[in-house]
Protein backbone atom coordinates (compact mmCIF):
# COMPACT_ATOMS: atom_id res chain seq x y z
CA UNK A 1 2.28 2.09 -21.46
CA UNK A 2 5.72 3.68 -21.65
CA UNK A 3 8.45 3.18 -23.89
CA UNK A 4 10.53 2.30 -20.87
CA UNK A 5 8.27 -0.69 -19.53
CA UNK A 6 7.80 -1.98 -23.04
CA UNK A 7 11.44 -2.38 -23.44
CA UNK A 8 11.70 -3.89 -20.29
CA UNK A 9 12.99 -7.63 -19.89
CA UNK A 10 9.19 -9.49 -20.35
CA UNK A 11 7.74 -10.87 -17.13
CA UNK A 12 7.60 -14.38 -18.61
CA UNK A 13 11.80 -15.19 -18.10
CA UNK A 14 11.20 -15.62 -22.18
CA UNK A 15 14.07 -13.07 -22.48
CA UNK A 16 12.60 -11.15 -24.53
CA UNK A 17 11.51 -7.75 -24.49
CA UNK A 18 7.57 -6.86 -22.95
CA UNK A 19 6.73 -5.54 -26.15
CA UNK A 20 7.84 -8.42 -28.48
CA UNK A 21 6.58 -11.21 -26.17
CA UNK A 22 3.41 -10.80 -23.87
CA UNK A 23 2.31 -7.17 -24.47
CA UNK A 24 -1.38 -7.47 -25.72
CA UNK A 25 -1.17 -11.24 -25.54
CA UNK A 26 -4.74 -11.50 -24.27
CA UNK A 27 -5.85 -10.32 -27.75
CA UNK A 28 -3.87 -12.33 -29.60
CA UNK A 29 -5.26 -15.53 -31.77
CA UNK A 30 -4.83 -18.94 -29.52
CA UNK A 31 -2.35 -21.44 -30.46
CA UNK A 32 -3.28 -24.41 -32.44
CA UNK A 33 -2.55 -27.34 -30.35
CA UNK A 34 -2.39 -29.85 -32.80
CA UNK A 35 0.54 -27.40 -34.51
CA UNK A 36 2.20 -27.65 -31.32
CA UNK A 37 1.87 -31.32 -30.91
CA UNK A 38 3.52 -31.75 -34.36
CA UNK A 39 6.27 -29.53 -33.74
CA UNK A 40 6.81 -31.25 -30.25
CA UNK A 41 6.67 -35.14 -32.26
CA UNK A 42 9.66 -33.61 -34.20
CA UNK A 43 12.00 -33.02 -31.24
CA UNK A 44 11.20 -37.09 -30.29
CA UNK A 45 12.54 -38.35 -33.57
CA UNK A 46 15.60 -36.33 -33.22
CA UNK A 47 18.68 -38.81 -34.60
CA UNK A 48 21.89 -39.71 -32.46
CA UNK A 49 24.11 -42.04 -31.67
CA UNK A 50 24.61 -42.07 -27.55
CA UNK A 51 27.12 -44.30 -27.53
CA UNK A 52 30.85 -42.87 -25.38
CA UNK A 53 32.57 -40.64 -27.76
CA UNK A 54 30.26 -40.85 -30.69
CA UNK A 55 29.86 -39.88 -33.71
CA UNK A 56 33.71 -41.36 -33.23
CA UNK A 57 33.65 -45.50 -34.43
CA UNK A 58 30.21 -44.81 -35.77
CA UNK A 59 28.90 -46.58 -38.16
CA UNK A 60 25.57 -46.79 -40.53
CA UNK A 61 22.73 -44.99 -40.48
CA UNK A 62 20.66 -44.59 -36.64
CA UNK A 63 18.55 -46.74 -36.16
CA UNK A 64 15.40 -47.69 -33.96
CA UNK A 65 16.85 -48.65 -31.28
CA UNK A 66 14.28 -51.13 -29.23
CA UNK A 67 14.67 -50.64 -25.19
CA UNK A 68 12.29 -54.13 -25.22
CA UNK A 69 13.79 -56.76 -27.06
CA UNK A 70 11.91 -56.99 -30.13
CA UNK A 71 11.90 -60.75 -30.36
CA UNK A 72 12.66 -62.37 -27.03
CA UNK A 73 10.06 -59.80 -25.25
CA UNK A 74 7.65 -58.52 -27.23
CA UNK A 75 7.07 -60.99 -29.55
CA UNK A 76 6.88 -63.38 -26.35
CA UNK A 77 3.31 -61.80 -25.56
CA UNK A 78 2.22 -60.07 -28.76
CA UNK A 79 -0.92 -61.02 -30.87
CA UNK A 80 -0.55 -61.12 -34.93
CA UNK A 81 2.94 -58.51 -34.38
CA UNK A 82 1.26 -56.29 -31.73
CA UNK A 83 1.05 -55.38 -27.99
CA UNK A 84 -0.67 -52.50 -25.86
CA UNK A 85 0.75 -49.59 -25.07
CA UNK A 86 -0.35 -46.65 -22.92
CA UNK A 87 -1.11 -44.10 -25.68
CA UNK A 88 -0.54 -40.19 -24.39
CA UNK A 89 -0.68 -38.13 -28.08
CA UNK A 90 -2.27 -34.84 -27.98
CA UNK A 91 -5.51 -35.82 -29.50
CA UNK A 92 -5.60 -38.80 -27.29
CA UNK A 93 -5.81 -36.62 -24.35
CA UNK A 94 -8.21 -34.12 -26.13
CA UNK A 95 -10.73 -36.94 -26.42
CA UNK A 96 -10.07 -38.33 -23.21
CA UNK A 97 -10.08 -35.78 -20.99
CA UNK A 98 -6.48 -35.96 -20.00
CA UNK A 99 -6.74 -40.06 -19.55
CA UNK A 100 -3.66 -42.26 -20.91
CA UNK A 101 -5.28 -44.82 -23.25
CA UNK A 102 -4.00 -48.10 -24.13
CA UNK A 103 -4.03 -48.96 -27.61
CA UNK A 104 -2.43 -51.47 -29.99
CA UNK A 105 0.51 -50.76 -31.51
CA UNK A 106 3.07 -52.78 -33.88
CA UNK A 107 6.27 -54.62 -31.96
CA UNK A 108 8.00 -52.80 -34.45
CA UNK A 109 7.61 -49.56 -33.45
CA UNK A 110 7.08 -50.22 -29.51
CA UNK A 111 9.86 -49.42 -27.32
CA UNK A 112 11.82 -47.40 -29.92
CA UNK A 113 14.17 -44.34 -30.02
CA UNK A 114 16.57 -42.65 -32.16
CA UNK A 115 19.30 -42.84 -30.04
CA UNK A 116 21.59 -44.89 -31.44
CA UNK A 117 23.35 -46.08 -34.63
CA UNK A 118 23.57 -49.27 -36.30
CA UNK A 119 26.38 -50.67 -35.51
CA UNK A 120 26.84 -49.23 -31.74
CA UNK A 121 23.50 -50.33 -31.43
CA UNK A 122 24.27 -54.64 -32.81
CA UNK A 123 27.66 -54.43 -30.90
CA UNK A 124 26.93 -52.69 -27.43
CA UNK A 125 23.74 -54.79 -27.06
CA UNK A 126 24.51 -57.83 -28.49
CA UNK A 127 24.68 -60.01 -24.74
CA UNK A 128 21.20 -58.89 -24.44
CA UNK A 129 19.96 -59.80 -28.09
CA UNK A 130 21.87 -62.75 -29.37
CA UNK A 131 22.05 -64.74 -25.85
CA UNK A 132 19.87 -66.04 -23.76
CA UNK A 133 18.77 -63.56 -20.63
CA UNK A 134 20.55 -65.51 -17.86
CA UNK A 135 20.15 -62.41 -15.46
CA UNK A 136 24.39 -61.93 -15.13
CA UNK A 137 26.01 -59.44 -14.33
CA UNK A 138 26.84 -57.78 -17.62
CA UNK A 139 23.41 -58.11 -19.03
CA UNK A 140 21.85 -56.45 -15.74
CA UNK A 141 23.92 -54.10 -16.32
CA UNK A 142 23.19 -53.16 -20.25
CA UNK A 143 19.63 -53.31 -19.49
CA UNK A 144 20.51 -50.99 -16.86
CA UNK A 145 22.41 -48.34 -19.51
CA UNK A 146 19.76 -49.00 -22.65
CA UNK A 147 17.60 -47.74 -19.98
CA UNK A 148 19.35 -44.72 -19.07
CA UNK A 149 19.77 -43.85 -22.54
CA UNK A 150 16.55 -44.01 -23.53
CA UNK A 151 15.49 -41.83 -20.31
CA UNK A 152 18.10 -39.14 -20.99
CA UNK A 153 16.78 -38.57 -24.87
CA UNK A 154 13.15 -38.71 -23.42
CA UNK A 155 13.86 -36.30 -21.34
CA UNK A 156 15.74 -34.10 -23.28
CA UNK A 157 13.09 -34.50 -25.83
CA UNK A 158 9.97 -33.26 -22.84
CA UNK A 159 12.57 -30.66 -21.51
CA UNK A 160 12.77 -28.69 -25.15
CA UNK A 161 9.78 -29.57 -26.23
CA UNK A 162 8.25 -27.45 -23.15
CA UNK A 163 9.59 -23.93 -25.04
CA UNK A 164 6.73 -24.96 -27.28
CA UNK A 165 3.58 -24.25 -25.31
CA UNK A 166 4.91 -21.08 -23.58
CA UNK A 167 2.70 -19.79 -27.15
CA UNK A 168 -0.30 -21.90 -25.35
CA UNK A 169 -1.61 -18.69 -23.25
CA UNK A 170 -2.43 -16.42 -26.04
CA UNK A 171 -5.71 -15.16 -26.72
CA UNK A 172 -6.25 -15.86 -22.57
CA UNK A 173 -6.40 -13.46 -19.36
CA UNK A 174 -3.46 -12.52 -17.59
CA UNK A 175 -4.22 -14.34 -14.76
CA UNK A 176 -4.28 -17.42 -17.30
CA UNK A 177 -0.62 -16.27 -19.05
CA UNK A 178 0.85 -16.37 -15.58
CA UNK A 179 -0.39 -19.64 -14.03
CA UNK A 180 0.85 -20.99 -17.84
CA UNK A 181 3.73 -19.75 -17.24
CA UNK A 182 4.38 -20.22 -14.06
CA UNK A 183 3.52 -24.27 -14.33
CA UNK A 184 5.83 -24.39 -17.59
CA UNK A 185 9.11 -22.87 -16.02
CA UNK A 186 8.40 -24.71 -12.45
CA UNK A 187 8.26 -28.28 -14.95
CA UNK A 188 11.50 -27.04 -17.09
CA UNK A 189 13.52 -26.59 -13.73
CA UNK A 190 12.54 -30.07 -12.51
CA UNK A 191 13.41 -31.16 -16.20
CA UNK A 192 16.87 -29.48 -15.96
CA UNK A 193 17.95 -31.01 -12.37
CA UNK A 194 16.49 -34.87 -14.04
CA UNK A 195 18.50 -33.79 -17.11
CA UNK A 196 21.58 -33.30 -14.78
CA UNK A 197 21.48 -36.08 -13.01
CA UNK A 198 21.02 -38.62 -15.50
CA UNK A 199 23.66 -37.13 -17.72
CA UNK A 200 26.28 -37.25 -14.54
CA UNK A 201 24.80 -41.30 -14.56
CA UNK A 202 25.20 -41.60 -17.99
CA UNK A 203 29.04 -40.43 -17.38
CA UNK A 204 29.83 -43.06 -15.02
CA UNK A 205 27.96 -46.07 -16.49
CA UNK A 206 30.47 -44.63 -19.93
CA UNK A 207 33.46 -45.20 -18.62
CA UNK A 208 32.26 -48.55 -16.39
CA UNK A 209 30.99 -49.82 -20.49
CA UNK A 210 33.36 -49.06 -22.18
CA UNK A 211 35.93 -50.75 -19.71
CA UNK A 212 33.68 -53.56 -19.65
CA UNK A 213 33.31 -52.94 -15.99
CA UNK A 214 29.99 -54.24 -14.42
CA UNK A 215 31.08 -54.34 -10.81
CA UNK A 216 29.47 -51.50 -9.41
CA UNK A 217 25.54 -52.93 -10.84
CA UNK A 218 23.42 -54.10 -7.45
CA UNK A 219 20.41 -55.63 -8.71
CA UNK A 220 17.21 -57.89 -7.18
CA UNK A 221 15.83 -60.33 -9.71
CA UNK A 222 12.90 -61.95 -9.31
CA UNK A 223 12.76 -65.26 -10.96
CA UNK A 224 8.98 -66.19 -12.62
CA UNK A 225 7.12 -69.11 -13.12
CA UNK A 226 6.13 -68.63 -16.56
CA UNK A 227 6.06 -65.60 -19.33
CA UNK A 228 4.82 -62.15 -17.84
CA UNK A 229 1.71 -60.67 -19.75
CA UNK A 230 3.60 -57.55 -19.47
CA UNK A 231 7.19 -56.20 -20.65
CA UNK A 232 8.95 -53.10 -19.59
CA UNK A 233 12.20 -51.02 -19.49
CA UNK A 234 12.69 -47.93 -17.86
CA UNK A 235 13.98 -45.55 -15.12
CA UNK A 236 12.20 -44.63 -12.18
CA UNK A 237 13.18 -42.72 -8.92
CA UNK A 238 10.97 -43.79 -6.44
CA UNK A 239 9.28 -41.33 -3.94
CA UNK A 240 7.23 -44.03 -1.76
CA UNK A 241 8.24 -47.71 -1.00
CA UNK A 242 5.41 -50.61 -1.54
CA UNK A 243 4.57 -49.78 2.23
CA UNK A 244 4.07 -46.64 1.48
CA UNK A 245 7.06 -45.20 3.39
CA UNK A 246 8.84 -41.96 2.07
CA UNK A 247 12.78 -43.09 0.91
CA UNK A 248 13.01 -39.38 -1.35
CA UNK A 249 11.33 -36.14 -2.21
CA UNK A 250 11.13 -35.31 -5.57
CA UNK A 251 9.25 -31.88 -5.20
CA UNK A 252 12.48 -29.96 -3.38
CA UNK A 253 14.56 -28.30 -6.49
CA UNK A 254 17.82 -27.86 -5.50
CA UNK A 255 18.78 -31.52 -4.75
CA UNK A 256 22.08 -32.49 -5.91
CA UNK A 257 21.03 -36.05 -7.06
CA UNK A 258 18.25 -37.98 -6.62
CA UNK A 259 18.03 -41.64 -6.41
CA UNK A 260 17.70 -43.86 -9.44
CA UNK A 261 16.38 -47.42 -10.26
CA UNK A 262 16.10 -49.24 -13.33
CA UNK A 263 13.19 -51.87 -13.63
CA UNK A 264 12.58 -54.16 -16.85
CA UNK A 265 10.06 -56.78 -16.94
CA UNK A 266 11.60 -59.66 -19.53
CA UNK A 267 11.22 -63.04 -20.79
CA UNK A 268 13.17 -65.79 -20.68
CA UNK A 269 13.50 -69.17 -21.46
CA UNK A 270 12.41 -70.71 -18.06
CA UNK A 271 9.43 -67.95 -17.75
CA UNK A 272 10.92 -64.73 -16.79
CA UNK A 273 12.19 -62.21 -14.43
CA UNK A 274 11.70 -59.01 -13.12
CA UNK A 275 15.65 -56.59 -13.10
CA UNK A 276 15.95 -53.79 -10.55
CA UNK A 277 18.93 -52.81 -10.54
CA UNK A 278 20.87 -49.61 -9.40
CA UNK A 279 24.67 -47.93 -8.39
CA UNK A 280 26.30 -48.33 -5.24
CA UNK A 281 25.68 -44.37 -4.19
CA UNK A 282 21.80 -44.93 -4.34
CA UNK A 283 21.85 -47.99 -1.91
CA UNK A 284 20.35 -45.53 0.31
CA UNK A 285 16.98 -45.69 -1.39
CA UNK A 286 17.27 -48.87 -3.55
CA UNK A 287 17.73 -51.26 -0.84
CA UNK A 288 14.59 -50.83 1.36
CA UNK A 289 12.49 -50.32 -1.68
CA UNK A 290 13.98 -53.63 -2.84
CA UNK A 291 13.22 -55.07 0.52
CA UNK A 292 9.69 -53.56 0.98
CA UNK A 293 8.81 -55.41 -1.71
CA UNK A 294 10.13 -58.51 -0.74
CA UNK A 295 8.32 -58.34 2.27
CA UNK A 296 4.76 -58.43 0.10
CA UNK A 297 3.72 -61.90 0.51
CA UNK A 298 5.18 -63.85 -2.20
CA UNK A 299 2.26 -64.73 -3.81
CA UNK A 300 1.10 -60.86 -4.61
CA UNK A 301 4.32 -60.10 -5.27
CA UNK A 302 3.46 -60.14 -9.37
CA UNK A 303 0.72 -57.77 -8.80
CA UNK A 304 2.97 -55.69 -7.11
CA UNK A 305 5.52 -55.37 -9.99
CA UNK A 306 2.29 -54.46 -12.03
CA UNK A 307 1.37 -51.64 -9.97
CA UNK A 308 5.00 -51.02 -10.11
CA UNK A 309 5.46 -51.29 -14.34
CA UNK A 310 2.09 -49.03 -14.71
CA UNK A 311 2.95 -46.51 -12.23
CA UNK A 312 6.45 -45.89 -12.77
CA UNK A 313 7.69 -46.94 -15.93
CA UNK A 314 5.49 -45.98 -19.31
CA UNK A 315 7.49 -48.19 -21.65
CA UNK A 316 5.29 -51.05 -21.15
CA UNK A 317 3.51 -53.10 -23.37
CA UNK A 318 0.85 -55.62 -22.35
CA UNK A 319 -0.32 -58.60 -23.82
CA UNK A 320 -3.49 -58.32 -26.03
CA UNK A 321 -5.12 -61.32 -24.91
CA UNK A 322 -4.35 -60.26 -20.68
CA UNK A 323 -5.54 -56.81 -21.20
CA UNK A 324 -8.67 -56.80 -23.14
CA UNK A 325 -9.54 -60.15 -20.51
CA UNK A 326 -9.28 -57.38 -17.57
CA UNK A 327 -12.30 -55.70 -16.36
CA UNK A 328 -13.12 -52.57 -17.55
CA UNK A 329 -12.45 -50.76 -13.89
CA UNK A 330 -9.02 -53.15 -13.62
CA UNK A 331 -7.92 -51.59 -17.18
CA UNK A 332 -9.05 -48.19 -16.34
CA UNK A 333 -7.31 -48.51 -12.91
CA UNK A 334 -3.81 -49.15 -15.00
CA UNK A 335 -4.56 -46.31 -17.15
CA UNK A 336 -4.85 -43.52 -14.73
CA UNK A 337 -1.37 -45.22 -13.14
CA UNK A 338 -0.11 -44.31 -16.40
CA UNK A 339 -0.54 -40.73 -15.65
CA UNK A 340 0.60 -40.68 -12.08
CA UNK A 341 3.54 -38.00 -11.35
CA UNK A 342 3.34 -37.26 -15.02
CA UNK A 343 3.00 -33.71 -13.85
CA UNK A 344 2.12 -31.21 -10.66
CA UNK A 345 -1.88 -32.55 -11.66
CA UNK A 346 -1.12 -35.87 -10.86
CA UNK A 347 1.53 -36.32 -8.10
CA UNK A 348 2.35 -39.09 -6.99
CA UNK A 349 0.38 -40.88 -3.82
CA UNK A 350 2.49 -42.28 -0.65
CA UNK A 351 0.34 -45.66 -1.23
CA UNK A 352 0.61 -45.42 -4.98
CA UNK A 353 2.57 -48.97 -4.74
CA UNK A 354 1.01 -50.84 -1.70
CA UNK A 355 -1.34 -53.68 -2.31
CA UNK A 356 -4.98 -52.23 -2.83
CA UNK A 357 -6.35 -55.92 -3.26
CA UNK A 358 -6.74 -56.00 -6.96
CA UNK A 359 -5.37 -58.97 -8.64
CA UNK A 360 -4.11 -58.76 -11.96
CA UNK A 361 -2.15 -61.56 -13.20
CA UNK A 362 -1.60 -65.58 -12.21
CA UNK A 363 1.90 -65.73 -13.22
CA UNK A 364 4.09 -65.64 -9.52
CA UNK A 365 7.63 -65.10 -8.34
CA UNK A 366 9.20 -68.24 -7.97
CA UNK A 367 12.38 -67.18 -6.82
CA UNK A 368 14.43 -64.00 -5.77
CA UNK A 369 18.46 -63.89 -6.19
CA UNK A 370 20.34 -60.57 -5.43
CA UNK A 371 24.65 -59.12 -5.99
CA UNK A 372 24.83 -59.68 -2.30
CA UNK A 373 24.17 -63.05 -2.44
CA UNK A 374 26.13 -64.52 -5.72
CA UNK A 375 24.15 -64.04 -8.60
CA UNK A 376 26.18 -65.26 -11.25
CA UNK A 377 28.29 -62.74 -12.91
């Protein structure tokens, strides 16, 4: 090979030149995966404070900051301190083929992230930990932003923790490098334009929190009859309403924002309630989801926020005593939903949400109160 072509820019977008990147990288030793994988577990334990403005009016050390309330939620359906959680670790998926597996973990550790400290952490939350969820305005709303945050340092998390298997392909054919390579930068752009548009989120829900400003949160609740067997918090940006209908495609790069709903699943004194809530500018999207899933009779209306929770949103946690008292095909149903979208593998199906008959829970909606029709604030 000449001089010339090794010195050229490699073929990889690395940056690097051909000669120090992929230039006899078929001969090379593979990667250890599990030296990856603890590499990668060090870029989720990463310590900041998200709060507007920090590290300014910081204070103590950052902590583990729950996105499920500890107490009120978790400990609601846990068994001796501990719920289920969809379990996704590298040697998880070695042994399983690729399958999310729910496994029991400790309420103190479920939920968590580094993203905050101490004292922004007691103070920013405190309507959601030291009162009673009520479902107002203001606490829609901070479940709404301990969402987001959580989702941004996630994210950021996946998006740089993607440089680390570009090393994956050595020792393999070229064809092999390529279609590595090729699947890795195609994931990092989609990463980058998520990474964008939560960040220009996380902007305006800043300056709405630290105004104290909750007028711009829509939000559905769904009332419940008694405790959920399962808890949640997260983002999601749905593709496919629970009729199946297309509201946004996800697969077109290039986009300059893309819908986005928060969903938690939480208890509360009466029983419980189910939060979507969104902004104003994704109305567009948000409302006939919301409404397609109103229109599920209201009686498998719980079963559809399941499908919903497992699909969507991999913060859950599930009882002990619910899930191991599901069939084995029922749990292994909610497993694979665990994986759905997760990647260009597993895209997400149009009738992903839309009733399939299964029934997984007795607890109902009792009730459904919305912003447009004066939920208290």
């Amino acid at each position: 090979m000449s001089g010339k072509l090794r010195n050229a820019p490699c073929w990889c977008g690395s940056g690097q030149k051909y000669k120090k990147c992929h230039l006899d990288r078929d001969s090379q030793p593979r990667a250890n995966p599990f030296d990856v994988a603890e590499r990668q577990l060090k870029l989720f334990r990463r310590k900041q404070c998200l709060y507007p403005n920090a590290p300014e009016g910081c204070n103590g050390k950052i902590v583990r900051a729950h996105t499920v309330r500890r107490r009120a939620d978790l400990g609601a359906i846990a068994r001796d301190g501990h719920v289920y959680s969809g379990r996704a670790d590298l040697s998880t998926l070695i042994r399983t083929g690729g399958r999310v597996e729910a496994t029991l973990i400790g309420i103190n550790e479920a939920s968590t992230f580094l993203g905050f400290c101490a004292h922004h952490d007691q103070t920013t939350f405190a309507p959601l930990e030291l009162q009673p969820f009520a479902a107002t305005q203001q606490q829609c709303f901070l479940l709404t932003y301990r969402n987001l945050c959580r989702e941004l340092y996630v994210k950021a998390a996946q998006h740089d923790s993607t440089n680390l298997w570009r090393d994956s392909d050595r020792g393999k054919a070229i064809q092999t490098q390529v279609a590595i390579q090729h699947l890795i930068s195609t994931m990092q752009a989609a990463m980058r334009e998520s990474l964008s548009n939560l960040r220009f989120l996380k902007d305006l829900y800043d300056a709405e929190l630290l105004t104290n400003n909750h007028e711009n949160c829509r939000y559905t609740v769904l009332h419940l009859d008694s405790t959920p067997t399962i808890v949640c918090g997260g983002l999601a940006s749905p593709s496919f309403d629970f009729d199946g209908t297309r509201l946004q495609n996800l697969d077109v790069l290039g986009v300059d924002r893309f819908a986005v709903i928060s969903f938690s699943l939480v208890a509360t004194e009466a029983g419980g309630v189910a939060v979507y809530s969104w902004r104003p500018e994704d109305d567009a999207v948000a409302v006939p989801f919301t409404e397609s899933l109103l229109r599920v009779p209201t009686k498998r209306q719980a079963d559809a926020l399941v499908r919903f929770a497992y699909e969507t949103v991999e913060n859950t946690f599930a009882a002990p005593e619910w899930w191991e008292g599901l069939s084995k095909s029922k749990r292994v149903g909610l497993e694979a939903r665990l994986s759905s979208g997760a990647s260009p593998e597993h895209p997400t199906q149009p009738a992903a949400l839309k009733d399939d008959g299964v029934r997984y829970v007795d607890w109902q909606v009792s009730r459904v109160e919305s912003s447009a029709n004066g939920l208290a604030a």
